[in-house]
C-alpha atoms as a PDB file:
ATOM      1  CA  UNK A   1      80.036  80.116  61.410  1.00  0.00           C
ATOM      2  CA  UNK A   2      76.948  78.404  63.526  1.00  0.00           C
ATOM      3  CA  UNK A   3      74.674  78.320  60.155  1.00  0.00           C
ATOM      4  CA  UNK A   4      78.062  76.759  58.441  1.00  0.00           C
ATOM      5  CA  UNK A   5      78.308  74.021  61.343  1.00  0.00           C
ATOM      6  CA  UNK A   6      74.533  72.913  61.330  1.00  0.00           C
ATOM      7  CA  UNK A   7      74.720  72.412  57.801  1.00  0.00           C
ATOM      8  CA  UNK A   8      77.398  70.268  58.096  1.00  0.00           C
ATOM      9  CA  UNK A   9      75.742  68.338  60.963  1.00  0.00           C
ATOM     10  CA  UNK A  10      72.597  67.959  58.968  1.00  0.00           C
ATOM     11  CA  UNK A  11      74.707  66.670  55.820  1.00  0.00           C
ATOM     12  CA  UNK A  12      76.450  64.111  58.342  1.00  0.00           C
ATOM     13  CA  UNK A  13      72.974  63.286  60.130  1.00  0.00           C
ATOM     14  CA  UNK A  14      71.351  62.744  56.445  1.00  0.00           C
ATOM     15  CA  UNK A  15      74.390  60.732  55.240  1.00  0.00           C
ATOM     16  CA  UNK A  16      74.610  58.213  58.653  1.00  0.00           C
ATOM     17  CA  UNK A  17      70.640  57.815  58.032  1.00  0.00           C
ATOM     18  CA  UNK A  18      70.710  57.036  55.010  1.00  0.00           C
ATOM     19  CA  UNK A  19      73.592  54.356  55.570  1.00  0.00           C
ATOM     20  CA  UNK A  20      71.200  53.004  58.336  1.00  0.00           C
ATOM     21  CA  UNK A  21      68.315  52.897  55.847  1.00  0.00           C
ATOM     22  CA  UNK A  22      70.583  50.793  53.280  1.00  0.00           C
ATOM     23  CA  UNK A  23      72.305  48.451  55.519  1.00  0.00           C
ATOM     24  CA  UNK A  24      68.479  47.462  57.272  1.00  0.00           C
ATOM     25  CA  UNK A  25      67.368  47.018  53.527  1.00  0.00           C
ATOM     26  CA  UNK A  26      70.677  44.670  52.676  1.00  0.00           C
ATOM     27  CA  UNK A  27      69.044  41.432  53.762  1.00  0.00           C
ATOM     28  CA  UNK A  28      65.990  41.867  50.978  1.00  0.00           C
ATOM     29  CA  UNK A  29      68.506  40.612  48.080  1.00  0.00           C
ATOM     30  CA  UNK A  30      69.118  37.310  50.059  1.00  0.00           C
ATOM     31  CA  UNK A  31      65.653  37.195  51.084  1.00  0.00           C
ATOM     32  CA  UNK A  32      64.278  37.753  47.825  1.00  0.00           C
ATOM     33  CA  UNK A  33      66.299  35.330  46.430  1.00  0.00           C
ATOM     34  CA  UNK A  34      65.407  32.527  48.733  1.00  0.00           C
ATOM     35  CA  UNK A  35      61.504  33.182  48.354  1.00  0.00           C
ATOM     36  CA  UNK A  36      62.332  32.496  44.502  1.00  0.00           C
ATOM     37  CA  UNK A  37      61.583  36.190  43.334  1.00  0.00           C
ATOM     38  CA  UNK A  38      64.573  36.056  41.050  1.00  0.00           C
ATOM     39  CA  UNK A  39      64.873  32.273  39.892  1.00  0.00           C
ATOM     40  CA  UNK A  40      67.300  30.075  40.317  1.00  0.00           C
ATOM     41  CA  UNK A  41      69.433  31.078  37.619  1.00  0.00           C
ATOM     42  CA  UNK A  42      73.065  31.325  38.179  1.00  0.00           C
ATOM     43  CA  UNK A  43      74.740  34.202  36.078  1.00  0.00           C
ATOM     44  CA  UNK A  44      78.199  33.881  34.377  1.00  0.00           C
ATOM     45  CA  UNK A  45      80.919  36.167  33.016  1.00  0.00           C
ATOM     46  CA  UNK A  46      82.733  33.513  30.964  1.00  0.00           C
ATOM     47  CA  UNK A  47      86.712  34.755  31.173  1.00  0.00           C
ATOM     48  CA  UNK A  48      88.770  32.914  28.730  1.00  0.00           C
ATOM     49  CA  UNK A  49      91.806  31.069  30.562  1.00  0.00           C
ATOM     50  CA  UNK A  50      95.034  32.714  30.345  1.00  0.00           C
ATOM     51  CA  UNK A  51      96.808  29.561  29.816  1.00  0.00           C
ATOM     52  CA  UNK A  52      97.420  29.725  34.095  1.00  0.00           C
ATOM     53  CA  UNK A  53      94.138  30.407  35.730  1.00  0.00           C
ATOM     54  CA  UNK A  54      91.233  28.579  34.841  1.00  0.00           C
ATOM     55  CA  UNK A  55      93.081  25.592  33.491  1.00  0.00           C
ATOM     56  CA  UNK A  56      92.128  21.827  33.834  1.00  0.00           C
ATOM     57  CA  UNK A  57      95.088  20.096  33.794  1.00  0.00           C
ATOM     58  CA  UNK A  58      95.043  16.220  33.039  1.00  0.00           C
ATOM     59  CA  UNK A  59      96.909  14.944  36.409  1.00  0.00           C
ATOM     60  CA  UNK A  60      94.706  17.527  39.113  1.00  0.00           C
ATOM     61  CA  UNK A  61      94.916  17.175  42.739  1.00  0.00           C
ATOM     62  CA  UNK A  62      92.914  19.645  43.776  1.00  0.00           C
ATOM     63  CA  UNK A  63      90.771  23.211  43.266  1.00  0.00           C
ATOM     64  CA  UNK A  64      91.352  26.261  44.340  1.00  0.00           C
ATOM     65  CA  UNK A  65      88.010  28.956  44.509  1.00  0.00           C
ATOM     66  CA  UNK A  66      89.802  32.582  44.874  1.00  0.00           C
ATOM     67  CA  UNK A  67      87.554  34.918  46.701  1.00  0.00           C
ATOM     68  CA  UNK A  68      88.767  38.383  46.465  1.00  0.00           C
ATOM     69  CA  UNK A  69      88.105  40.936  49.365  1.00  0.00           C
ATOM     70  CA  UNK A  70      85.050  43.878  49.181  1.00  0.00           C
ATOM     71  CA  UNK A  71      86.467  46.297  46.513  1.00  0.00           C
ATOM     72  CA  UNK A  72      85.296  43.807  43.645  1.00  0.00           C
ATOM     73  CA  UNK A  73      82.321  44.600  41.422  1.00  0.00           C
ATOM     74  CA  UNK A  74      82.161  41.760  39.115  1.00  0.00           C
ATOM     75  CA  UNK A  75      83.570  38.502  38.847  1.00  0.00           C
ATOM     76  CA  UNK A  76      86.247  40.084  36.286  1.00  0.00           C
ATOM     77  CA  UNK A  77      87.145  42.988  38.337  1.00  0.00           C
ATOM     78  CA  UNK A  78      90.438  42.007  40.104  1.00  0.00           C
ATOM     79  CA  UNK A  79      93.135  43.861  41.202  1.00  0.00           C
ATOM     80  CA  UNK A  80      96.738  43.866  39.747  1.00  0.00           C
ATOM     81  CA  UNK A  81      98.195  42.649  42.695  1.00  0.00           C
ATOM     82  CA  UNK A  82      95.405  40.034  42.515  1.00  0.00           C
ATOM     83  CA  UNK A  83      95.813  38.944  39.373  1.00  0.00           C
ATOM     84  CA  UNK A  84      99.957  38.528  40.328  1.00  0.00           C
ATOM     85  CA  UNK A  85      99.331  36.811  43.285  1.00  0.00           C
ATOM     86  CA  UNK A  86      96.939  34.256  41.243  1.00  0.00           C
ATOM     87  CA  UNK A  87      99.741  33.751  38.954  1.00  0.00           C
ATOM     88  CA  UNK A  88     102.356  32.514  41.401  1.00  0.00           C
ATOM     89  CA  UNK A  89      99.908  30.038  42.888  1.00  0.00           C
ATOM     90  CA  UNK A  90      99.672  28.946  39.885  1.00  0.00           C
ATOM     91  CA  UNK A  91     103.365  28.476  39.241  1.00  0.00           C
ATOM     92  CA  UNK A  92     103.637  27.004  42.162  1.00  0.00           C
ATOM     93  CA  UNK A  93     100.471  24.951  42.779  1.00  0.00           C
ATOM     94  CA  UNK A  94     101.087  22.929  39.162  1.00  0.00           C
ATOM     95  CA  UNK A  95      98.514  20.272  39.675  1.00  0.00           C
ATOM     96  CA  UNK A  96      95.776  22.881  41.165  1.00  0.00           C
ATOM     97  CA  UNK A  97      92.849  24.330  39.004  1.00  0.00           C
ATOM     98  CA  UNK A  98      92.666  27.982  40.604  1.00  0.00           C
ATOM     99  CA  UNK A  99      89.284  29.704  39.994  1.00  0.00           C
ATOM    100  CA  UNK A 100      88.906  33.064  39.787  1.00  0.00           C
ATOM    101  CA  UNK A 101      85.758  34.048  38.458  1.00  0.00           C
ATOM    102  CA  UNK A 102      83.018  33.561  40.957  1.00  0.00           C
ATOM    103  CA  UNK A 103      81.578  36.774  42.696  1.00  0.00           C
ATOM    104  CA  UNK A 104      81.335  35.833  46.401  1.00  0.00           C
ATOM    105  CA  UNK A 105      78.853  38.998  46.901  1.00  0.00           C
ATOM    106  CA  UNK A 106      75.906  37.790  44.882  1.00  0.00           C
ATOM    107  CA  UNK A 107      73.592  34.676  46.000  1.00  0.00           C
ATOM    108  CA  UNK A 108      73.481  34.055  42.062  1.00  0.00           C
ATOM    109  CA  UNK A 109      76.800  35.388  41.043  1.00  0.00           C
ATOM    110  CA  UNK A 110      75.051  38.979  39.514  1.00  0.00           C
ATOM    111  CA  UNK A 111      77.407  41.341  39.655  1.00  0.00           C
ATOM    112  CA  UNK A 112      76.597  44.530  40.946  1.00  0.00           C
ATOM    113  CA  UNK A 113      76.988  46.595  37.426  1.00  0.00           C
ATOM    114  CA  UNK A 114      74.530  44.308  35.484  1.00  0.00           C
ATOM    115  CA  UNK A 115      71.695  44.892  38.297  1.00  0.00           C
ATOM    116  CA  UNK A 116      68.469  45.264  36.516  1.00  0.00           C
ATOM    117  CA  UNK A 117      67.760  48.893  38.525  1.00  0.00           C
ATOM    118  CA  UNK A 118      71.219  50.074  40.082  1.00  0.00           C
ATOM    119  CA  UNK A 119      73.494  49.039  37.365  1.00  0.00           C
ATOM    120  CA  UNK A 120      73.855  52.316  36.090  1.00  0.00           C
ATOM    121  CA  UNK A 121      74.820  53.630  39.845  1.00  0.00           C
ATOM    122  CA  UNK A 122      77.598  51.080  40.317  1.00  0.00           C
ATOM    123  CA  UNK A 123      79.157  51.478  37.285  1.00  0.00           C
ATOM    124  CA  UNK A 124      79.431  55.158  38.055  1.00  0.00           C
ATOM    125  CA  UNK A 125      81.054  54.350  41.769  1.00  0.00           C
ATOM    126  CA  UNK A 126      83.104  51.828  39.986  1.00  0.00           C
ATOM    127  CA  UNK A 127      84.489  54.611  37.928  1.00  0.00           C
ATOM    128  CA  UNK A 128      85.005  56.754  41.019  1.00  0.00           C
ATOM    129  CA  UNK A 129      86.698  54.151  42.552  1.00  0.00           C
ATOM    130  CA  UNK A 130      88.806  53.854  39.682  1.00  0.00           C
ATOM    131  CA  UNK A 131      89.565  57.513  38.854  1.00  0.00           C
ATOM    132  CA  UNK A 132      87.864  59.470  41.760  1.00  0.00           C
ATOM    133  CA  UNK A 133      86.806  60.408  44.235  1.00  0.00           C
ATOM    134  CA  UNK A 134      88.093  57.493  45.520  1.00  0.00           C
ATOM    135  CA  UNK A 135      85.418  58.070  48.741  1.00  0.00           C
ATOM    136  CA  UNK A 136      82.512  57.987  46.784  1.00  0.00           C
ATOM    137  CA  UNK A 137      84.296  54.657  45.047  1.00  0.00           C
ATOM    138  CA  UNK A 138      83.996  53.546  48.371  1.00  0.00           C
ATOM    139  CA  UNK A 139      80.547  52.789  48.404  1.00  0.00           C
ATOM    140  CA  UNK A 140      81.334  49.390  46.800  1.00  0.00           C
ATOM    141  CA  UNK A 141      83.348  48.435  49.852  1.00  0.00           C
ATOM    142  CA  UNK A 142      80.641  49.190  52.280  1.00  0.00           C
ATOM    143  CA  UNK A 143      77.781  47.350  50.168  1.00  0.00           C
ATOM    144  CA  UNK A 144      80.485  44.411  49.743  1.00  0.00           C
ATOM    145  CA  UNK A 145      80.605  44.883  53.581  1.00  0.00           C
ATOM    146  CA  UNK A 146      77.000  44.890  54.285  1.00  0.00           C
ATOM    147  CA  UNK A 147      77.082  41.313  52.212  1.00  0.00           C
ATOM    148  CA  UNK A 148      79.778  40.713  54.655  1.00  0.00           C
ATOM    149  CA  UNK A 149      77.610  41.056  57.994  1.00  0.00           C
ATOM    150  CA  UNK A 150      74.806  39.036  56.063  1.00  0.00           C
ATOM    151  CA  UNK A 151      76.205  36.290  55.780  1.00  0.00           C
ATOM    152  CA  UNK A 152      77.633  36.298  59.406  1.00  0.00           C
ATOM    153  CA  UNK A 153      73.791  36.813  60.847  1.00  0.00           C
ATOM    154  CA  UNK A 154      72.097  33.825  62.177  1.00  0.00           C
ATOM    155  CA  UNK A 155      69.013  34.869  61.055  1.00  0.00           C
ATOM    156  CA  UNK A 156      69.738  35.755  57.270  1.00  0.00           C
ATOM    157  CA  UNK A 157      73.535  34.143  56.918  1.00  0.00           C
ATOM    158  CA  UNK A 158      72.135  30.239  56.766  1.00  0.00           C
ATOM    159  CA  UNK A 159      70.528  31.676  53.854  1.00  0.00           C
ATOM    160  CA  UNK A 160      73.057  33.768  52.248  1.00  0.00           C
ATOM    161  CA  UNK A 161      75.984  31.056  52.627  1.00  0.00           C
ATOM    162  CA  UNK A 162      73.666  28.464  50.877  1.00  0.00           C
ATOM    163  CA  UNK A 163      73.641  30.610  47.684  1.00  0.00           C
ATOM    164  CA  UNK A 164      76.813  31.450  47.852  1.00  0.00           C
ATOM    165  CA  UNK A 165      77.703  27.473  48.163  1.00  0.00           C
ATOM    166  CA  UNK A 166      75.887  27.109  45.462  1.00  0.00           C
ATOM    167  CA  UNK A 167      77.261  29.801  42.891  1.00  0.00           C
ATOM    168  CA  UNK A 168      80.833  28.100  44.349  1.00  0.00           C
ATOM    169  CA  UNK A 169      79.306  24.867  43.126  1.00  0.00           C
ATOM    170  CA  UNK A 170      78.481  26.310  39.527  1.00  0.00           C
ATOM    171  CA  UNK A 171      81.976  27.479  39.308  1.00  0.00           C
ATOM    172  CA  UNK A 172      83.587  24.081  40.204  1.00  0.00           C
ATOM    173  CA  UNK A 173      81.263  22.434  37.436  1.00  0.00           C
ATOM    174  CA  UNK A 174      81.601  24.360  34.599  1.00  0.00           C
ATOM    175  CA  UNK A 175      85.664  23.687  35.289  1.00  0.00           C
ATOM    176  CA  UNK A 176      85.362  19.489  35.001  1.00  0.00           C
ATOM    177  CA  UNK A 177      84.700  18.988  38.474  1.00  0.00           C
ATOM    178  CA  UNK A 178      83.453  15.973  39.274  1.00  0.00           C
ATOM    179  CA  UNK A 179      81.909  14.932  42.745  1.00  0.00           C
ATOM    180  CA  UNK A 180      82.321  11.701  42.473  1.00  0.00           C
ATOM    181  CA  UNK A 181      86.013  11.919  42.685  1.00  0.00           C
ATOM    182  CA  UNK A 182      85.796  13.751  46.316  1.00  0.00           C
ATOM    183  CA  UNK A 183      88.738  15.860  45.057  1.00  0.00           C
ATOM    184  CA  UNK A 184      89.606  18.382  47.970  1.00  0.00           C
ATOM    185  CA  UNK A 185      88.003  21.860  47.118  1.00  0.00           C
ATOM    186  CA  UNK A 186      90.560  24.689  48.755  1.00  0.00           C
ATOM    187  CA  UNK A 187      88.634  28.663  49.236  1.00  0.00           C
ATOM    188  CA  UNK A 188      91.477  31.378  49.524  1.00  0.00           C
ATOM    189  CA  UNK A 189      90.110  34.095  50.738  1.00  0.00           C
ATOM    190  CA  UNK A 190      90.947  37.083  51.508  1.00  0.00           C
ATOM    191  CA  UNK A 191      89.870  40.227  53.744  1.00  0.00           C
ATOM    192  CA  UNK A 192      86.475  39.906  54.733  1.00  0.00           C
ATOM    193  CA  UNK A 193      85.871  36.796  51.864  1.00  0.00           C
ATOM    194  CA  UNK A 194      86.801  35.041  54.858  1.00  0.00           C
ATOM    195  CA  UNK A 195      83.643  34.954  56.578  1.00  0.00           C
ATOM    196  CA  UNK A 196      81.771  34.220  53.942  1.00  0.00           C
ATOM    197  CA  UNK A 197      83.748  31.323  52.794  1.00  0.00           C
ATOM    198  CA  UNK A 198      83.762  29.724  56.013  1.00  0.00           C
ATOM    199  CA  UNK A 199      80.191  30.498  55.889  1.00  0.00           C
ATOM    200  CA  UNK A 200      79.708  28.851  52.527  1.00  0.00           C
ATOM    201  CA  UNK A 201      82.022  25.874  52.812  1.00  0.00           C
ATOM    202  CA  UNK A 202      79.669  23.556  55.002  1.00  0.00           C
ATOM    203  CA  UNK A 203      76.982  24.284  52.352  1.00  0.00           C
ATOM    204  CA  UNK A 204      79.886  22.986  49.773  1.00  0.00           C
ATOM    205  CA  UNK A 205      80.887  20.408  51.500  1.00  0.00           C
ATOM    206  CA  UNK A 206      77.807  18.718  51.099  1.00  0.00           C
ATOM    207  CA  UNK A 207      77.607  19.775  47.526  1.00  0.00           C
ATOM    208  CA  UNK A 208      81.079  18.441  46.336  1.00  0.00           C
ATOM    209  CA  UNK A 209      81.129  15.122  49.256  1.00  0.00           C
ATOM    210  CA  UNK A 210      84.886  15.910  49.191  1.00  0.00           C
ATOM    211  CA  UNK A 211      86.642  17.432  51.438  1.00  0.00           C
ATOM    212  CA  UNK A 212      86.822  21.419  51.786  1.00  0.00           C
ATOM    213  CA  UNK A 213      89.111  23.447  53.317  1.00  0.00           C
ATOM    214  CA  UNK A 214      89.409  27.413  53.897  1.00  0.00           C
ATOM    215  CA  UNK A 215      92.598  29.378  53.463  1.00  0.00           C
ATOM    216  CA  UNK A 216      92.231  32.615  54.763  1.00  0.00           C
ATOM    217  CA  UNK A 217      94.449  35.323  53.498  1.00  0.00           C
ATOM    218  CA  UNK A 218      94.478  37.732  56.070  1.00  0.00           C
ATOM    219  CA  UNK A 219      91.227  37.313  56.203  1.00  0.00           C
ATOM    220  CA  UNK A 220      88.587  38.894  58.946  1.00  0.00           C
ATOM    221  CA  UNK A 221      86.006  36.761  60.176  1.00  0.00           C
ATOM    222  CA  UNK A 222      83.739  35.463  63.666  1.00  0.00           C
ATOM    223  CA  UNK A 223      82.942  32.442  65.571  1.00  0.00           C
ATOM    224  CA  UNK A 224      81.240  31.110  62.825  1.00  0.00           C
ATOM    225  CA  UNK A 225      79.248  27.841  63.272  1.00  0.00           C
ATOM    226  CA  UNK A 226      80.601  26.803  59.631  1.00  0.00           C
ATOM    227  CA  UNK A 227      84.400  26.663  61.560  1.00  0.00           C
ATOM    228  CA  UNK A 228      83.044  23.044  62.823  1.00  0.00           C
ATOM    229  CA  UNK A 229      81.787  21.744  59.954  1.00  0.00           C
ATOM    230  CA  UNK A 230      84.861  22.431  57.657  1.00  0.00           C
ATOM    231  CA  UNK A 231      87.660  20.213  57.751  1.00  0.00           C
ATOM    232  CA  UNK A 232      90.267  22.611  58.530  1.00  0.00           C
ATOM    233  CA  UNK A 233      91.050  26.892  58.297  1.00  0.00           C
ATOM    234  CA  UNK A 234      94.749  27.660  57.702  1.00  0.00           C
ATOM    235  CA  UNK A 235      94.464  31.564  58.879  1.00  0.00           C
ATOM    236  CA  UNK A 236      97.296  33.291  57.112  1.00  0.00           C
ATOM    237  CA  UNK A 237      98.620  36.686  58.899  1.00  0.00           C
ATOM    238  CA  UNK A 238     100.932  39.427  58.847  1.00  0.00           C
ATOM    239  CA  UNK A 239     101.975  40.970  62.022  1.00  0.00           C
ATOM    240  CA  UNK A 240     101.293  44.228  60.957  1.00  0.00           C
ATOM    241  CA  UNK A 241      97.790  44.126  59.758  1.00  0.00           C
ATOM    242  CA  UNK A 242      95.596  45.780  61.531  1.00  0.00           C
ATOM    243  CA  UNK A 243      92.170  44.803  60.192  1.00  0.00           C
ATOM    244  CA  UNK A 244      92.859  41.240  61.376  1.00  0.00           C
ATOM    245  CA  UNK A 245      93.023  41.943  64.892  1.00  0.00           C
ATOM    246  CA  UNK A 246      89.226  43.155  64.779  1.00  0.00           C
ATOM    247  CA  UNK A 247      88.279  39.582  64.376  1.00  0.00           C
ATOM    248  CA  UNK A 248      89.174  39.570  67.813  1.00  0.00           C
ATOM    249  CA  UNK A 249      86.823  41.849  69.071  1.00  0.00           C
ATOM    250  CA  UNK A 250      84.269  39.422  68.221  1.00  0.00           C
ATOM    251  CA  UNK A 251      83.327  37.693  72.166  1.00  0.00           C
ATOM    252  CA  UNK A 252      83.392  34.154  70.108  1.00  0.00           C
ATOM    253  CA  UNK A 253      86.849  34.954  69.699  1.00  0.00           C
ATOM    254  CA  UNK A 254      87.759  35.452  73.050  1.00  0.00           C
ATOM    255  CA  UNK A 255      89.577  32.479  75.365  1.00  0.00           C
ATOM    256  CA  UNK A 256      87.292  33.187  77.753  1.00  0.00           C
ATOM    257  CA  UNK A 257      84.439  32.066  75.650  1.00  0.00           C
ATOM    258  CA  UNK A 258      85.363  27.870  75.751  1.00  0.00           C
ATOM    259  CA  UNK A 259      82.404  26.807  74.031  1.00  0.00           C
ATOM    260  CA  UNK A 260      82.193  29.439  71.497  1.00  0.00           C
ATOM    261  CA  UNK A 261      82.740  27.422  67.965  1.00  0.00           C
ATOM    262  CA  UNK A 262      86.235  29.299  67.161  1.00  0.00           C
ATOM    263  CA  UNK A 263      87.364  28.167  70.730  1.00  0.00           C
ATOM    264  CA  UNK A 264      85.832  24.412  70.241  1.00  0.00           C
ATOM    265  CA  UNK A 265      87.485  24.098  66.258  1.00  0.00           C
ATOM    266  CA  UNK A 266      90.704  24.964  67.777  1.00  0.00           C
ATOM    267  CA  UNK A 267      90.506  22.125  70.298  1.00  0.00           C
ATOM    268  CA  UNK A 268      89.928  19.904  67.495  1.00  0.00           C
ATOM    269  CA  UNK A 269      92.649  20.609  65.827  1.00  0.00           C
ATOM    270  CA  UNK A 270      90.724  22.518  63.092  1.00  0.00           C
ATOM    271  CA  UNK A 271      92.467  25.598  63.001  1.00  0.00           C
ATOM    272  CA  UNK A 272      96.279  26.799  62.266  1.00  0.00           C
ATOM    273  CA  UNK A 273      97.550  29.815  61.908  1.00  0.00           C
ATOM    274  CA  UNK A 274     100.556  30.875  60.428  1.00  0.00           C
ATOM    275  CA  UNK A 275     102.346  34.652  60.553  1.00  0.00           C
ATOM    276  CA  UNK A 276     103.706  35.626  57.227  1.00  0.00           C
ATOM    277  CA  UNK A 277     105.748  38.356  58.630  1.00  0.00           C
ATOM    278  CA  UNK A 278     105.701  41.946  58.673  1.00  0.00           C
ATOM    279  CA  UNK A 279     102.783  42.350  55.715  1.00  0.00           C
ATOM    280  CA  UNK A 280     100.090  44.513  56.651  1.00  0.00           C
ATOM    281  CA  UNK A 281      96.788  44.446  55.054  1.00  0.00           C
ATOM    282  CA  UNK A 282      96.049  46.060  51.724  1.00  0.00           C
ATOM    283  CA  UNK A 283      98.855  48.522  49.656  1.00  0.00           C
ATOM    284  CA  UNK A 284     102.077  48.973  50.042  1.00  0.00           C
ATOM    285  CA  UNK A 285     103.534  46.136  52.623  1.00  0.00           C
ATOM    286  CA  UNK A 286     100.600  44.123  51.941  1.00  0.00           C
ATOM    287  CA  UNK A 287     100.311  40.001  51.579  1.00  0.00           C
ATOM    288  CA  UNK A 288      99.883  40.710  47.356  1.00  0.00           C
ATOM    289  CA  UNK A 289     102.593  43.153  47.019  1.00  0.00           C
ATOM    290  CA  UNK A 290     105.562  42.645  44.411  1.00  0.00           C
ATOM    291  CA  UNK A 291     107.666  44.878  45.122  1.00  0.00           C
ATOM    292  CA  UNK A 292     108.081  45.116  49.330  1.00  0.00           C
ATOM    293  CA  UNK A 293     110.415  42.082  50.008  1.00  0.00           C
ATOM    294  CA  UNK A 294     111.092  39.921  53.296  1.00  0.00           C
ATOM    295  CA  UNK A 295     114.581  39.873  54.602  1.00  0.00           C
ATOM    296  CA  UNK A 296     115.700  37.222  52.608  1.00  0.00           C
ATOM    297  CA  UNK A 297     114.728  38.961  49.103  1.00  0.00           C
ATOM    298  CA  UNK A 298     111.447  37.097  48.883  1.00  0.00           C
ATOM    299  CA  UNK A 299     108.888  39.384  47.389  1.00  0.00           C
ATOM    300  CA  UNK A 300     106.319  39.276  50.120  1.00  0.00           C
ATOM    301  CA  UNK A 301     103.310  38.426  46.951  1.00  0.00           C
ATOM    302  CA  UNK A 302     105.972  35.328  46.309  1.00  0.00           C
ATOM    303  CA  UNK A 303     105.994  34.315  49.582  1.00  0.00           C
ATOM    304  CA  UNK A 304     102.603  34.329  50.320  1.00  0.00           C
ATOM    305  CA  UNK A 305     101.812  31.971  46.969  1.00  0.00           C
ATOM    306  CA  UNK A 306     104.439  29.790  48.535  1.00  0.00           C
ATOM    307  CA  UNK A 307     102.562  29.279  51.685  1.00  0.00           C
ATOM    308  CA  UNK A 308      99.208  28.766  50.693  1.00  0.00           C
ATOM    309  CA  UNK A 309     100.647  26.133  48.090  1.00  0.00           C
ATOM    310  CA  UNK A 310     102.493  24.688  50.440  1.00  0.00           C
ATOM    311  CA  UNK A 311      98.888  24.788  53.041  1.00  0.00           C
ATOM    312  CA  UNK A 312      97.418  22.898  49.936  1.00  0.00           C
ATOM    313  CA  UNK A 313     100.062  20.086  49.477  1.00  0.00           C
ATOM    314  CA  UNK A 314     100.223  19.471  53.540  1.00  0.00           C
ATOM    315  CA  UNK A 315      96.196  18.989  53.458  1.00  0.00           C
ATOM    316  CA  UNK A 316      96.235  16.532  50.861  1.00  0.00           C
ATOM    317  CA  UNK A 317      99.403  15.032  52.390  1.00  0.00           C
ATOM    318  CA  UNK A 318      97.606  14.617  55.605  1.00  0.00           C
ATOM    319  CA  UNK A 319      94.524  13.479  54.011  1.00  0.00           C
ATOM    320  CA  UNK A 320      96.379  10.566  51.551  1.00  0.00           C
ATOM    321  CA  UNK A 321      98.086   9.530  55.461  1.00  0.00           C
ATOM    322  CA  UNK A 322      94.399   9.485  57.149  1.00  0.00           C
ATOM    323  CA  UNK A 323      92.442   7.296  54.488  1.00  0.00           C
ATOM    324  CA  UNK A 324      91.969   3.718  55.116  1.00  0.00           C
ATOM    325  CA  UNK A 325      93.823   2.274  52.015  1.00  0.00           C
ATOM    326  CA  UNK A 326      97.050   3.658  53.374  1.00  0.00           C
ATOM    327  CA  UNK A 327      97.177   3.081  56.975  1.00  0.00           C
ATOM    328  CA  UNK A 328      96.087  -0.054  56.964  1.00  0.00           C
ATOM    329  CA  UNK A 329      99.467  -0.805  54.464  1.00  0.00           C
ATOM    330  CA  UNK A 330      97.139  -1.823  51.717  1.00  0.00           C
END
């Protein structure tokens, strides 16, 4: 019984080391990308449009950049309940090119199964993830994860969200968008996508010289410095989803902390957030599922398209009221 217990103390010692050893290495990607050790090349997965995603539409108002939460591979790997949810936007949000196929984990938009040396590895956990175990499958969350606390760091995030911006960028191009029509850029995000998008969306802003806004889909992320620079986050939450309330153990988060940037965007007027209900997080009851409905009838994936249209059309509403042409009565 003793011998039994040690051995499974040393597996768990061996395991939590070795997730030490790989979350200290995380940073080397970013890094190595920055020195200019891989180029500047930015990869693509073209996905033909589905007449609905992907579409550039002659009359468009606006784009939409969809980045999905830390079980994503690829920039083709989404969910059902993704691909659902994307679908109703795009009912909804006529005028609105929605992108889908950037891979918000990747500086240069590599996804993680066409990795020149660990390719092999997570196309494996991307089977286990799909089949089982679903544990070992799990590994793709945590690296996803890892990207996750990059990209929040100050020392390596500056980095990280500037390639990230940048693969954004890429993806806005190669669908007809043109800077010089400063056409509002929109980032749904979900889960931890969050962070990083507010992360990345100064970068963008600069990139695009429109305006860009962040619509976080139950999203989980800190006092970021990138909360001032953007013009607004419309933080989209269910009352029953846990992972959301970790944000707040972040100190930034706090009321306490006044001059923390989450604290200071708020009393600008940068920040709104809006409860969708009783949706929790991911499954059954979550923001993306079709078949849990609110009391109305609504299926709760319905309603949440609704919203985050309806986010989009009050921005540029607001935005048409602010410029010059308009309230001057010209």
């Amino acid at each position: 019984m003793v011998d039994t217990l040690l051995n499974v103390l040393w597996f768990l010692g061996i395991f939590f080391v070795g997730i030490l050893i790989w979350a200290a290495l995380s940073p080397f990607e970013t890094m190595g990308w920055w020195a200019g050790w891989f180029g500047d090349t930015i990869y693509e997965e073209p996905v033909p449009s589905d007449g609905l995603l992907r579409r550039v539409h002659p009359d468009t108002t606006s784009y939409v950049l969809f980045l999905s939460g830390v079980g994503r591979t690829s920039s083709e790997t989404l969910s059902h309940r993704e691909r659902v949810f994307l679908e109703h936007l795009a009912h909804v949000a006529a005028k609105t090119v929605i992108i889908d196929d950037v891979f918000p984990y990747s500086v240069n938009n590599l996804s993680l199964t066409a990795q020149p040396i660990f390719a092999r590895f997570w196309r494996r956990a991307l089977q286990w993830k799909q089949h089982g175990p679903r544990f070992a499958g799990n590994l793709i969350n945590l690296r996803n994860i890892f990207q996750i606390l990059i990209s929040i760091d100050k020392r390596y995030g500056p980095m990280y969200n500037q390639g990230v911006a940048e693969v954004l960028f890429h993806g806005l191009l190669r669908y007809a968008y043109r800077p010089e029509c400063e056409m509002p850029v929109f980032l749904v995000a979900s889960s931890g996508a969050a962070q990083i998008a507010v992360g990345a969306a100064p970068y963008l802003k600069e990139l695009v010289n429109a305006p860009v806004y962040v619509v976080s889909v139950g999203g989980v992320f800190g006092s970021d410095p990138g909360l001032l620079d953007i013009d607004h986050i419309y933080h989209l939450y269910g009352s029953k989803d846990a992972a959301v309330r970790w944000s707040n153990l972040d100190a930034g988060r706090w009321p306490i902390s006044a001059s923390s940037t989450w604290n200071r965007a708020k009393r600008q007027g940068k920040v709104s957030e809006v409860c969708l209900g009783a949706m929790c997080h991911s499954g059954r009851g979550s923001y993306l599922d079709f078949r849990a409905k609110t009391a109305t009838g609504q299926p709760y994936v319905e309603k949440t398209a609704q919203t985050v249209s309806a986010v989009i059309d009050k921005a540029i509403a607001l935005r048409t009221s602010l410029e010059p042409s308009t309230v001057g009565g010209v």
